[in-house]
Protein backbone atom coordinates (compact mmCIF):
# COMPACT_ATOMS: atom_id res chain seq x y z
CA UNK A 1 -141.91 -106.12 30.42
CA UNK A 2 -142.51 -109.85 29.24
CA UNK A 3 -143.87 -111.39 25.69
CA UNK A 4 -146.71 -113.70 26.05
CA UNK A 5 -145.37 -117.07 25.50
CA UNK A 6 -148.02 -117.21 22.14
CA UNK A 7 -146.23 -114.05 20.61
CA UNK A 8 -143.33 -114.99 21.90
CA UNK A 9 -143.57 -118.14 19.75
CA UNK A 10 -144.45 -116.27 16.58
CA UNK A 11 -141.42 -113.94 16.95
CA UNK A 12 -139.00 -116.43 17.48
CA UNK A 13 -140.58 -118.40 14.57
CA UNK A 14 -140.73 -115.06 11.98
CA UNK A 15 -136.82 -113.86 12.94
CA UNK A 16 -133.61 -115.67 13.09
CA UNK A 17 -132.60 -113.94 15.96
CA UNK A 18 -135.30 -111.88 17.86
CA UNK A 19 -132.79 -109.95 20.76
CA UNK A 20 -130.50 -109.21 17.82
CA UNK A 21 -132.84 -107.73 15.69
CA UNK A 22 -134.89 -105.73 18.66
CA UNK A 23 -130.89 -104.21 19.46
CA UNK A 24 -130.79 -103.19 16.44
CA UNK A 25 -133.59 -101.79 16.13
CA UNK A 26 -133.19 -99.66 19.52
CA UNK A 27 -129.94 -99.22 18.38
CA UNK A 28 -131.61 -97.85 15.56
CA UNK A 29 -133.79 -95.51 17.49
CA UNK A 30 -131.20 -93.88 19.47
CA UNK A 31 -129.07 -92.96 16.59
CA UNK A 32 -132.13 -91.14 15.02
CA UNK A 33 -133.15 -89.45 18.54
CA UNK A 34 -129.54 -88.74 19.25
CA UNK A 35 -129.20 -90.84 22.12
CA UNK A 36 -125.95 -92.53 20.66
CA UNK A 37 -123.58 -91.60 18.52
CA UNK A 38 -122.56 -93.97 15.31
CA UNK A 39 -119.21 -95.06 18.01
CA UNK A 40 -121.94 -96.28 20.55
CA UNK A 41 -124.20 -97.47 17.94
CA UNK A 42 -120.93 -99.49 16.52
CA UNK A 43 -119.62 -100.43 20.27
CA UNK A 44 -123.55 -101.72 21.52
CA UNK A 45 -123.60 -103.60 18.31
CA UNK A 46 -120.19 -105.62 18.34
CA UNK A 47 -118.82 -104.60 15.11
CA UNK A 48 -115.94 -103.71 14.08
CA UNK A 49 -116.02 -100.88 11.74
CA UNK A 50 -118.03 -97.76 11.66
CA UNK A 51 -119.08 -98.88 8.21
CA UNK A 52 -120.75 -102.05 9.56
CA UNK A 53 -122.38 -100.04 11.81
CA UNK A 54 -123.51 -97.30 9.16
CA UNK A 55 -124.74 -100.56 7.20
CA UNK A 56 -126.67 -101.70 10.44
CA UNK A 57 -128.76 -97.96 10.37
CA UNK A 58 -129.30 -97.74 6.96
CA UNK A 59 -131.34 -101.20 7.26
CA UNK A 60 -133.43 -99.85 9.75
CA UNK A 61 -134.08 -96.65 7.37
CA UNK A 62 -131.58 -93.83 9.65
CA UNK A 63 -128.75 -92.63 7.39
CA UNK A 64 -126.00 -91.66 9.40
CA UNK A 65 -125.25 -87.91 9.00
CA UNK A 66 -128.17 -87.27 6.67
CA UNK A 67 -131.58 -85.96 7.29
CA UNK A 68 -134.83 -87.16 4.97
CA UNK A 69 -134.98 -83.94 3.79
CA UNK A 70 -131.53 -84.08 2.09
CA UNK A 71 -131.72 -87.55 0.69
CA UNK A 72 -135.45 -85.97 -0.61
CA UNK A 73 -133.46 -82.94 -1.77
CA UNK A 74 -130.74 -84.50 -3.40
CA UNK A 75 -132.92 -86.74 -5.04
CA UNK A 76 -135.02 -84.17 -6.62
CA UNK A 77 -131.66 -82.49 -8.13
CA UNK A 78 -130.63 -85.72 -9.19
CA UNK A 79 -133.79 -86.18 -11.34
CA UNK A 80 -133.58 -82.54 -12.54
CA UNK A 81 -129.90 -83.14 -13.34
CA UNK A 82 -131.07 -86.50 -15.50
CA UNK A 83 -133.72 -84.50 -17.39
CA UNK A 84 -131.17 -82.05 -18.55
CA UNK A 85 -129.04 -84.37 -20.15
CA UNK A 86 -132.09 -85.95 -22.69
């Protein structure tokens, strides 16, 4: 699959670096479809921690080892929790 050269243009224009930010992105994607694990994600990605690579997902809106529903849920006790203590 190729970019027209016009897009092409406009992507490298809008991003400071365009294959970095679509492998992140994929990288990304295969964390949240459980294609990789956070290791891979870390490995594909060239960084050295697991916390770089937690910071890497979490940019991309996947938190590692939390679903939407629990950050929802905690949330919700956390505002509950707050409205006790006025």
């Amino acid at each position: 699959m190729t970019i027209p050269d016009d897009l092409s243009s406009d992507l490298n224009a809008g991003f400071q670096n365009l294959g970095r930010t679509a492998l992140e992105a994929l990288a990304a994607e295969a964390y949240k479809k459980d294609v990789l694990s956070l290791e891979q994600i870390r490995r594909l990605l060239g960084l050295t921690s697991r916390w770089e690579a937690q910071d890497v997902l979490c940019s991309h809106g996947v938190w590692p080892g939390q679903t939407a529903e629990e950050i929802l849920r905690d949330a919700d006790t956390s505002a509950r929790f707050r409205a006790t203590l006025s």
